[in-house]
N, C-alpha and C. Protein backbone atom coordinates (compact mmCIF):
# COMPACT_ATOMS: atom_id res chain seq x y z
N UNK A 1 64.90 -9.23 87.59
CA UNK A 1 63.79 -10.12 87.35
C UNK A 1 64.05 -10.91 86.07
N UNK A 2 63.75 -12.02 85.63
CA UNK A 2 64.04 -12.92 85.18
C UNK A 2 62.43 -13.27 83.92
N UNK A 3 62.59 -12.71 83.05
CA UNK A 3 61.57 -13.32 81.72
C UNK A 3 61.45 -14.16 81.20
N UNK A 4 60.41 -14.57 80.62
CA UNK A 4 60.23 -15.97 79.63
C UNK A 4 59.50 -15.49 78.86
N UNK A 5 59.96 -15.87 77.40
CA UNK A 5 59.15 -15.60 76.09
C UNK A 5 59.20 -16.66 75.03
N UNK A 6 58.53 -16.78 74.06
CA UNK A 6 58.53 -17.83 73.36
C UNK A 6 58.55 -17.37 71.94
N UNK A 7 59.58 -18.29 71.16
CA UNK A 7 59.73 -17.35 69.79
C UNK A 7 59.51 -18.74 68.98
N UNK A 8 58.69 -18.56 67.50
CA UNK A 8 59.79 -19.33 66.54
C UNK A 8 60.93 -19.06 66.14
N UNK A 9 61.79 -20.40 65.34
CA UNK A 9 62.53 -19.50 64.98
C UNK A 9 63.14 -18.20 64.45
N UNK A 10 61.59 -18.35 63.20
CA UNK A 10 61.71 -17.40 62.29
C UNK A 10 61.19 -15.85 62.55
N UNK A 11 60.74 -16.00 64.24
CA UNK A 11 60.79 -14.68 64.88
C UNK A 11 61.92 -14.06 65.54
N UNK A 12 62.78 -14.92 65.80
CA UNK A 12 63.81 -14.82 66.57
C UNK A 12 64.32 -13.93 65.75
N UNK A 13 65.29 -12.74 66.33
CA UNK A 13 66.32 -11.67 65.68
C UNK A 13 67.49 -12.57 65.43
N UNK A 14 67.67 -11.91 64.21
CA UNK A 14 69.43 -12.63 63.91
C UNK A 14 70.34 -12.28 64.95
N UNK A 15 70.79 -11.69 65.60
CA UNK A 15 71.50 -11.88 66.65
C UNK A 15 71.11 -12.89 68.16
N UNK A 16 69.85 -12.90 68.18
CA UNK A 16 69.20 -14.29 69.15
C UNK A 16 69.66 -15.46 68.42
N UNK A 17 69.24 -15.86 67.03
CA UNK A 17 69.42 -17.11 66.52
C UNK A 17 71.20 -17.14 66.45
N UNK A 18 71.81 -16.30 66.61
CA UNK A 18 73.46 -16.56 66.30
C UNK A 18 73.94 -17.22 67.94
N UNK A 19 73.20 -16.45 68.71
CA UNK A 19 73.58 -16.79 69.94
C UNK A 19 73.43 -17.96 70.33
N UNK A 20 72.04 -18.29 69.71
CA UNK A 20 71.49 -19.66 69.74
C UNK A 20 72.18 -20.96 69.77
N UNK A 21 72.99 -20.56 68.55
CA UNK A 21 73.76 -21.63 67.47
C UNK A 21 75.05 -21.75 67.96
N UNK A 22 75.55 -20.50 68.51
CA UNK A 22 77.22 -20.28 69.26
C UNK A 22 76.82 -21.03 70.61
N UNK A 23 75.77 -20.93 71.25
CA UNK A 23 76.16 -21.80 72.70
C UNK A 23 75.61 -23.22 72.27
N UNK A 24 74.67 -23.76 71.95
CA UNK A 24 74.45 -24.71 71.46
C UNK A 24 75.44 -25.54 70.51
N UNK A 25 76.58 -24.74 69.66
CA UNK A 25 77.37 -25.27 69.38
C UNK A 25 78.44 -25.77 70.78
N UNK A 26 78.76 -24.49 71.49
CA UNK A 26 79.47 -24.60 72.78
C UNK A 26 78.90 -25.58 73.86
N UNK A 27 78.10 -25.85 73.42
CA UNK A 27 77.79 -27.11 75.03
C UNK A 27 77.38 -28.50 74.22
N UNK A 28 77.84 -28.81 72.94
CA UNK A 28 77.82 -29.83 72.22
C UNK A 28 78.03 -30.81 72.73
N UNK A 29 79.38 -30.73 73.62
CA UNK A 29 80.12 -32.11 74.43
C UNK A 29 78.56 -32.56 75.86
N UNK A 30 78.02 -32.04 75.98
CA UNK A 30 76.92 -32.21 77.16
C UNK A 30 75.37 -32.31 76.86
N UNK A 31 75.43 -32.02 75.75
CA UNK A 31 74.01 -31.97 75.14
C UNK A 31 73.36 -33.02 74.02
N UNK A 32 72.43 -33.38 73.39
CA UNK A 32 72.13 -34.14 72.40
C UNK A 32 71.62 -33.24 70.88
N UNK A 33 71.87 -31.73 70.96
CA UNK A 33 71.21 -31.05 70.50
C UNK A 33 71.34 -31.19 68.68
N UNK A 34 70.45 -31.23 68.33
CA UNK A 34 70.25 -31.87 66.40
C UNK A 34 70.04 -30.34 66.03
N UNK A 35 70.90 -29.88 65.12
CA UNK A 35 70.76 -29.02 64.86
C UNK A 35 69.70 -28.56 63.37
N UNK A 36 69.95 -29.75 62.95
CA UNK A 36 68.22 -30.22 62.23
C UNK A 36 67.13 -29.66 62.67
N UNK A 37 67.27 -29.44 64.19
CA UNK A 37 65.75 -29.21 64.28
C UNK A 37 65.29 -27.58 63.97
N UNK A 38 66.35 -26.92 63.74
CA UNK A 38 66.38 -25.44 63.13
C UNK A 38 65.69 -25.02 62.14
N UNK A 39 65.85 -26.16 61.28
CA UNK A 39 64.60 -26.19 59.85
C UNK A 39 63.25 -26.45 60.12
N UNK A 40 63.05 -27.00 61.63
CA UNK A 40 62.02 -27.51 61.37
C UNK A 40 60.22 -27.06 61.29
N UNK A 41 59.40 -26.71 60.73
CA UNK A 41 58.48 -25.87 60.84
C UNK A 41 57.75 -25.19 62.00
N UNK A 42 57.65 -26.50 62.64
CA UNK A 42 57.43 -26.56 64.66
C UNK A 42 57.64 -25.91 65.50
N UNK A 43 59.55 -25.71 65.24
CA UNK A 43 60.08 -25.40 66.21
C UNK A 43 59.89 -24.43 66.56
N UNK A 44 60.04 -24.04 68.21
CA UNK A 44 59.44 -23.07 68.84
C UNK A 44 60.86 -22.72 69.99
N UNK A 45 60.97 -21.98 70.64
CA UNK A 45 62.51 -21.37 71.45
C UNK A 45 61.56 -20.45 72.35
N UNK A 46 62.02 -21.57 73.75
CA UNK A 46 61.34 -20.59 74.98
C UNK A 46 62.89 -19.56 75.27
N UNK A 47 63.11 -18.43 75.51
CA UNK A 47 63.61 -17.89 76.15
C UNK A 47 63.69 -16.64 77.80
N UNK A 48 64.62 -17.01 78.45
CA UNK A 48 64.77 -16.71 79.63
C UNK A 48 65.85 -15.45 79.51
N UNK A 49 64.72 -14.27 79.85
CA UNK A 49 65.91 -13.09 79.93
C UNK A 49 66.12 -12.32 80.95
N UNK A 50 66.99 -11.84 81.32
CA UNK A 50 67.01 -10.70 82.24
C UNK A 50 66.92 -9.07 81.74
N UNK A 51 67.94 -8.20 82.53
CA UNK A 51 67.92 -6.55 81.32
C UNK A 51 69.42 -6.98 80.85
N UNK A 52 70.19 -7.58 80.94
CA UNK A 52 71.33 -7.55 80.06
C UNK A 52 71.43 -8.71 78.82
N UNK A 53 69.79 -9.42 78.55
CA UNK A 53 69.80 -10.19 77.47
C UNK A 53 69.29 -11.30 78.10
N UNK A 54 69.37 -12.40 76.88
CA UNK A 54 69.16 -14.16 77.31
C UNK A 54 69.85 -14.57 78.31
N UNK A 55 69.12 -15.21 79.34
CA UNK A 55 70.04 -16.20 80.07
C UNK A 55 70.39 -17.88 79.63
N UNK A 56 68.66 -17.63 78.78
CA UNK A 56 68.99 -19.37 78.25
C UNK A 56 67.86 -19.80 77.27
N UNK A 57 68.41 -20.98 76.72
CA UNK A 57 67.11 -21.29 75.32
C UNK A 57 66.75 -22.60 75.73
N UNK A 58 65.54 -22.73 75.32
CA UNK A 58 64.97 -24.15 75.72
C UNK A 58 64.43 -24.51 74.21
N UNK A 59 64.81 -25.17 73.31
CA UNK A 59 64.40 -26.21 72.34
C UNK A 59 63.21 -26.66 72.43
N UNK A 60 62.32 -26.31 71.51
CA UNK A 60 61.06 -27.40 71.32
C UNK A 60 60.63 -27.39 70.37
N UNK A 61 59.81 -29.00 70.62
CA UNK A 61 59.29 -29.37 68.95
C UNK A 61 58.19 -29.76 68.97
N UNK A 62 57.38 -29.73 68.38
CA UNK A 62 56.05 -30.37 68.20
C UNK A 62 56.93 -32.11 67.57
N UNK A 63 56.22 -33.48 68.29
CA UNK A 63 56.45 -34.80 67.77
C UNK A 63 55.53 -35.19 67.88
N UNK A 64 55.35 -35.99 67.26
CA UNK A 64 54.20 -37.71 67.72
C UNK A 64 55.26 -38.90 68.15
N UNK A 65 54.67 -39.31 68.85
CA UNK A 65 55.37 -40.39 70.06
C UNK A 65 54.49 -41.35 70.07
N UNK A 66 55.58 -42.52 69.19
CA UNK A 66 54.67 -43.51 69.16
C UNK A 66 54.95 -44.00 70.42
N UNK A 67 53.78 -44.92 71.41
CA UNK A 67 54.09 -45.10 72.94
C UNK A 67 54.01 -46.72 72.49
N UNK A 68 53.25 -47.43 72.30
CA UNK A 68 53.26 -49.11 72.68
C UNK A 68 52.86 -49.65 71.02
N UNK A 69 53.40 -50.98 71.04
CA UNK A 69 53.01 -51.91 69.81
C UNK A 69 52.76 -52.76 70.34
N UNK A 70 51.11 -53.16 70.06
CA UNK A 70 50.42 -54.13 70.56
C UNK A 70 50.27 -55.02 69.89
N UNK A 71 50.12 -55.83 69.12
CA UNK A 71 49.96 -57.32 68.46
C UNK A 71 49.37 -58.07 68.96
N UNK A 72 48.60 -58.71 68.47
CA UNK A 72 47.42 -59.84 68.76
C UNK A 72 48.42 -60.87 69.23
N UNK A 73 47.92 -61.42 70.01
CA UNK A 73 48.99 -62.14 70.38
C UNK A 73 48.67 -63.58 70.53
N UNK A 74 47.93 -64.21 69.18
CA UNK A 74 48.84 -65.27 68.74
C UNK A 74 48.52 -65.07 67.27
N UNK A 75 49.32 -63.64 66.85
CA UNK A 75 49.90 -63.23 65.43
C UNK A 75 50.92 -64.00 65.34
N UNK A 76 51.72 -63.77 63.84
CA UNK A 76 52.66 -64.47 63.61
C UNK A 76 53.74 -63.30 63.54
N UNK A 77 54.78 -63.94 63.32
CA UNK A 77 55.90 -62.83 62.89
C UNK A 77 55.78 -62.11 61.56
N UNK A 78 55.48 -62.47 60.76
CA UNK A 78 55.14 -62.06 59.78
C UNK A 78 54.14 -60.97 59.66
N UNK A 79 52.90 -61.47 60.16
CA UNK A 79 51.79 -60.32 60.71
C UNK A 79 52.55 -59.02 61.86
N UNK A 80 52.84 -59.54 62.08
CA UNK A 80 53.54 -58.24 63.28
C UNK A 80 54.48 -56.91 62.55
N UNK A 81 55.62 -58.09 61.87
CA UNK A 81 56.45 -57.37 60.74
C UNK A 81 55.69 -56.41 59.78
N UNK A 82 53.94 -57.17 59.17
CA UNK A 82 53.22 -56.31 57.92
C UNK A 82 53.05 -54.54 59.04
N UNK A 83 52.14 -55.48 60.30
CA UNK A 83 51.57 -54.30 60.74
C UNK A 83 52.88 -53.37 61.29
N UNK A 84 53.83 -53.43 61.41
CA UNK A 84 55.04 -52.57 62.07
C UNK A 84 55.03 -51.63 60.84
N UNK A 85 55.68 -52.21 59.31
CA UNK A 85 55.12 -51.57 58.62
C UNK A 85 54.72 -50.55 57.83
N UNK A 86 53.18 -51.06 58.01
CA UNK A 86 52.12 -50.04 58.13
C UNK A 86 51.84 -49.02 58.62
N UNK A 87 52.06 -49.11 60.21
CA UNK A 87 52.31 -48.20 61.20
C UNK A 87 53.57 -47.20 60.57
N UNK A 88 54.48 -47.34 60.38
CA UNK A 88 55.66 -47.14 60.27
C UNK A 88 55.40 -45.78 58.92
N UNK A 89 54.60 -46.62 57.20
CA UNK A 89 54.28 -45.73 56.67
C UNK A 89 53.23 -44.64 57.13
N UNK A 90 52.20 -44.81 57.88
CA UNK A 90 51.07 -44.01 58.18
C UNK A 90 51.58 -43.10 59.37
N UNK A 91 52.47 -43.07 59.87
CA UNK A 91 53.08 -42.27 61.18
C UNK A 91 53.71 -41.23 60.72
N UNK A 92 54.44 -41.75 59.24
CA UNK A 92 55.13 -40.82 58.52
C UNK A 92 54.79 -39.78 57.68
N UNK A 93 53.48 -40.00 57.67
CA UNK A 93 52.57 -39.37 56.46
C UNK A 93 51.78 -38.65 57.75
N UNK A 94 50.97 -38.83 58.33
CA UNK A 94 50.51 -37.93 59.35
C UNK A 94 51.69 -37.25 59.88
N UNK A 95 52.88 -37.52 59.99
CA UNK A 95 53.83 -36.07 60.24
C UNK A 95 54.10 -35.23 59.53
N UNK A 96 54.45 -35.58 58.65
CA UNK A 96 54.49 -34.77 57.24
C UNK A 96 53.11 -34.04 57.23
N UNK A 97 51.74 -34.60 56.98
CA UNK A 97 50.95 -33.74 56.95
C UNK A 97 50.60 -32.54 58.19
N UNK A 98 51.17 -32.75 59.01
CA UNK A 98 50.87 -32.31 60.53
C UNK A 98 52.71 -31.03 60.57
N UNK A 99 53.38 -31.44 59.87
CA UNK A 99 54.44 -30.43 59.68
C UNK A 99 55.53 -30.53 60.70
N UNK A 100 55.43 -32.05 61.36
CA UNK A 100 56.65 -32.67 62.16
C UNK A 100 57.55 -33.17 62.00
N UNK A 101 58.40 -32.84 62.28
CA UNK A 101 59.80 -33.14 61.80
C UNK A 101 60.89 -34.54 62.21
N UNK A 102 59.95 -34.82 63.72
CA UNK A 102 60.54 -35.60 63.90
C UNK A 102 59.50 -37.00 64.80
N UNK A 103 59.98 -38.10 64.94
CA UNK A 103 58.79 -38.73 65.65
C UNK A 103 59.38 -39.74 66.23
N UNK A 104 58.84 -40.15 67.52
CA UNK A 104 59.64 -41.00 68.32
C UNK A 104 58.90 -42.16 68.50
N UNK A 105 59.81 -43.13 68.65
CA UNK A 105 59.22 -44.36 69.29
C UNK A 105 59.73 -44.97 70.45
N UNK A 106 58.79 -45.22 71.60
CA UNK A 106 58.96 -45.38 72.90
C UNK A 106 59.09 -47.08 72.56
N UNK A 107 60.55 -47.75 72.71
CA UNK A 107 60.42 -49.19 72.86
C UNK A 107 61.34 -49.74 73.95
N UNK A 108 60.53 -50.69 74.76
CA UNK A 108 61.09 -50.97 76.34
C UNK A 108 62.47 -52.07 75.88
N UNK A 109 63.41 -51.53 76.81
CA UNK A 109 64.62 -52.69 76.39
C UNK A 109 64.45 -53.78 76.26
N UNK A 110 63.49 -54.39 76.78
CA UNK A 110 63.02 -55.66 76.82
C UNK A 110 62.16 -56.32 75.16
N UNK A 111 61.96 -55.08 74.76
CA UNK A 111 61.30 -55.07 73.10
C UNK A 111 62.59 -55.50 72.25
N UNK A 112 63.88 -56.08 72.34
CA UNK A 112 64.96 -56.19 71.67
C UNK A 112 64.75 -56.38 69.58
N UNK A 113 63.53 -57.62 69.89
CA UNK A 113 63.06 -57.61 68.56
C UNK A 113 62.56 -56.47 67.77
N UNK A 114 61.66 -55.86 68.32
CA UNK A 114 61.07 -55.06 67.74
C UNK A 114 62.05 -53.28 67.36
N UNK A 115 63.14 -53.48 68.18
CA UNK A 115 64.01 -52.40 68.25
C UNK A 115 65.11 -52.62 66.87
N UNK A 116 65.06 -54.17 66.54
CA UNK A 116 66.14 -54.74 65.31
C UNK A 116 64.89 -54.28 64.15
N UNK A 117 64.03 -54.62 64.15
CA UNK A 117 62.85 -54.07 63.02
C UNK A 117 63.17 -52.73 62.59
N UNK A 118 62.47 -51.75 63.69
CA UNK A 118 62.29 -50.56 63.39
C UNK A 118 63.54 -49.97 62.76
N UNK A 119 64.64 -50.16 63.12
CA UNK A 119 66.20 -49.86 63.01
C UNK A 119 66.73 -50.11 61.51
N UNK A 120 66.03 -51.59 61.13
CA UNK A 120 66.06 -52.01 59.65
C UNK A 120 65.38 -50.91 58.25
N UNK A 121 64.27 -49.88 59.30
CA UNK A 121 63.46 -49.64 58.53
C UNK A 121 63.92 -47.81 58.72
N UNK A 122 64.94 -47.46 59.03
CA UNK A 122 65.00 -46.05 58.82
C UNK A 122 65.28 -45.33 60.23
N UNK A 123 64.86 -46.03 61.59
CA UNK A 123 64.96 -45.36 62.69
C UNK A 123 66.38 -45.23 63.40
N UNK A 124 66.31 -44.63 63.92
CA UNK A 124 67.87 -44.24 64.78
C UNK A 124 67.33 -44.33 66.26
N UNK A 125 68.20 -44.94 66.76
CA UNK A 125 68.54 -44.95 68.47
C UNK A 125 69.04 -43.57 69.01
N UNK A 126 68.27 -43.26 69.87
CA UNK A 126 69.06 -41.96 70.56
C UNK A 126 69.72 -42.62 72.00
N UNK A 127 70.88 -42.07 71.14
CA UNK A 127 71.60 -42.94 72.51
C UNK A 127 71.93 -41.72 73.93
N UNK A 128 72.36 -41.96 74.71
CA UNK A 128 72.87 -41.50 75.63
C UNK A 128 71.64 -40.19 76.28
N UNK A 129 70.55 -40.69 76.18
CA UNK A 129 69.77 -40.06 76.53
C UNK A 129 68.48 -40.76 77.82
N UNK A 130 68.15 -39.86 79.05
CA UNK A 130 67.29 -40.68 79.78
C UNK A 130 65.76 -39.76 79.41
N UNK A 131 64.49 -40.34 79.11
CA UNK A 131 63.15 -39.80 78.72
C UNK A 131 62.60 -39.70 79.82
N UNK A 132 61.77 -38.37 79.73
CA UNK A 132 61.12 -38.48 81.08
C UNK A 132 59.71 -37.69 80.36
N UNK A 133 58.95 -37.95 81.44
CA UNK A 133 57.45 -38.03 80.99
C UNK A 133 57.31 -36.92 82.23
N UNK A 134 56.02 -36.18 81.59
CA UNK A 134 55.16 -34.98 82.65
C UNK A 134 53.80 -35.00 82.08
N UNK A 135 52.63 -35.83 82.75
CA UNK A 135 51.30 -35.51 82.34
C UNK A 135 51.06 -33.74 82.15
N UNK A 136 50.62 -33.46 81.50
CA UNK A 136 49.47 -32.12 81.34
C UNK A 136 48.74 -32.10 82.33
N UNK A 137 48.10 -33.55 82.04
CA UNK A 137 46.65 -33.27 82.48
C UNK A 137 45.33 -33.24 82.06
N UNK A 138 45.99 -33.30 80.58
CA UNK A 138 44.53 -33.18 79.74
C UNK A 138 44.78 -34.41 79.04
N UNK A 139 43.04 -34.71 79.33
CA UNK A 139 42.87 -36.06 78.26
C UNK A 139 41.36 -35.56 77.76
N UNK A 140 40.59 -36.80 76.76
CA UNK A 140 39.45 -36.62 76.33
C UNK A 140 38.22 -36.49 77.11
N UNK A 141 38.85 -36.82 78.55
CA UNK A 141 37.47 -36.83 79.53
C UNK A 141 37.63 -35.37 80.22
N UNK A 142 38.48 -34.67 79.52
CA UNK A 142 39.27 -33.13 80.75
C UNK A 142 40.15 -33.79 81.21
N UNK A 143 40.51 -33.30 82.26
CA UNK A 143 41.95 -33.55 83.09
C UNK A 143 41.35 -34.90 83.94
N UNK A 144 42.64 -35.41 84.15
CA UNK A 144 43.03 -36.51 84.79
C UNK A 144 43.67 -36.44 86.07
């Protein structure tokens, strides 16, 4: 039979977290895995065991995801640039206060401008990666 448990890191046994780090180092060439995210306060490690140990670790993080930048739209460039920003400092400071380590921004290829901005201002492209979305279910009205 096959288990699932959920650790932080800093519950994890030193021999779980070594294992951790040895296959995660070992599947480097196939994976995107930041090993940054080890520090991070958040982080949380689902594991899958059987009776002879782990079968496997699943990575997670608490983020904020920025999803759309809306702009009035007949702002100027300039106005767009202040409010990017703005956004930009206040996203950073609610993570920090919130104890996230990391934070994403959802921008459609078609956003080319706004992808040369953000990039100017500290962000990194994750490359070679496809995002995929799974509602919960829960919103402010209950589920959806």
């Amino acid at each position: 039979m096959i288990l699932v448990r959920g650790e932080m890191i800093k519950t994890m046994t030193p021999e779980e977290v070594k294992k951790f780090i040895d296959w995660a180092t070992q599947s480097r060439n196939r994976t995107t895995f930041d090993p940054g995210i080890i520090g991070y306060p958040r982080t949380a490690v689902l594991i899958t065991e059987d009776t002879e140990g782990p079968l496997a670790f699943l990575a997670c993080q608490t983020t904020i995801m920025a999803e759309v930048f809306l702009p009035r739209p007949d702002s100027t460039e300039r106005e767009r640039a202040a409010s990017l920003g703005k956004f930009d400092k206040s996203i950073m400071k609610i993570a920090k206060e919130m104890n996230v380590g990391d934070v994403y921004a959802f921008i459609p290829e078609t956003e080319k401008d706004y992808a040369e901005k953000v990039q100017r201002h500290g962000w990194v492209e994750v490359k070679k990666v496809r995002l995929f979305k799974k509602s919960t279910g829960v919103s402010v009205g209950g589920t959806h």
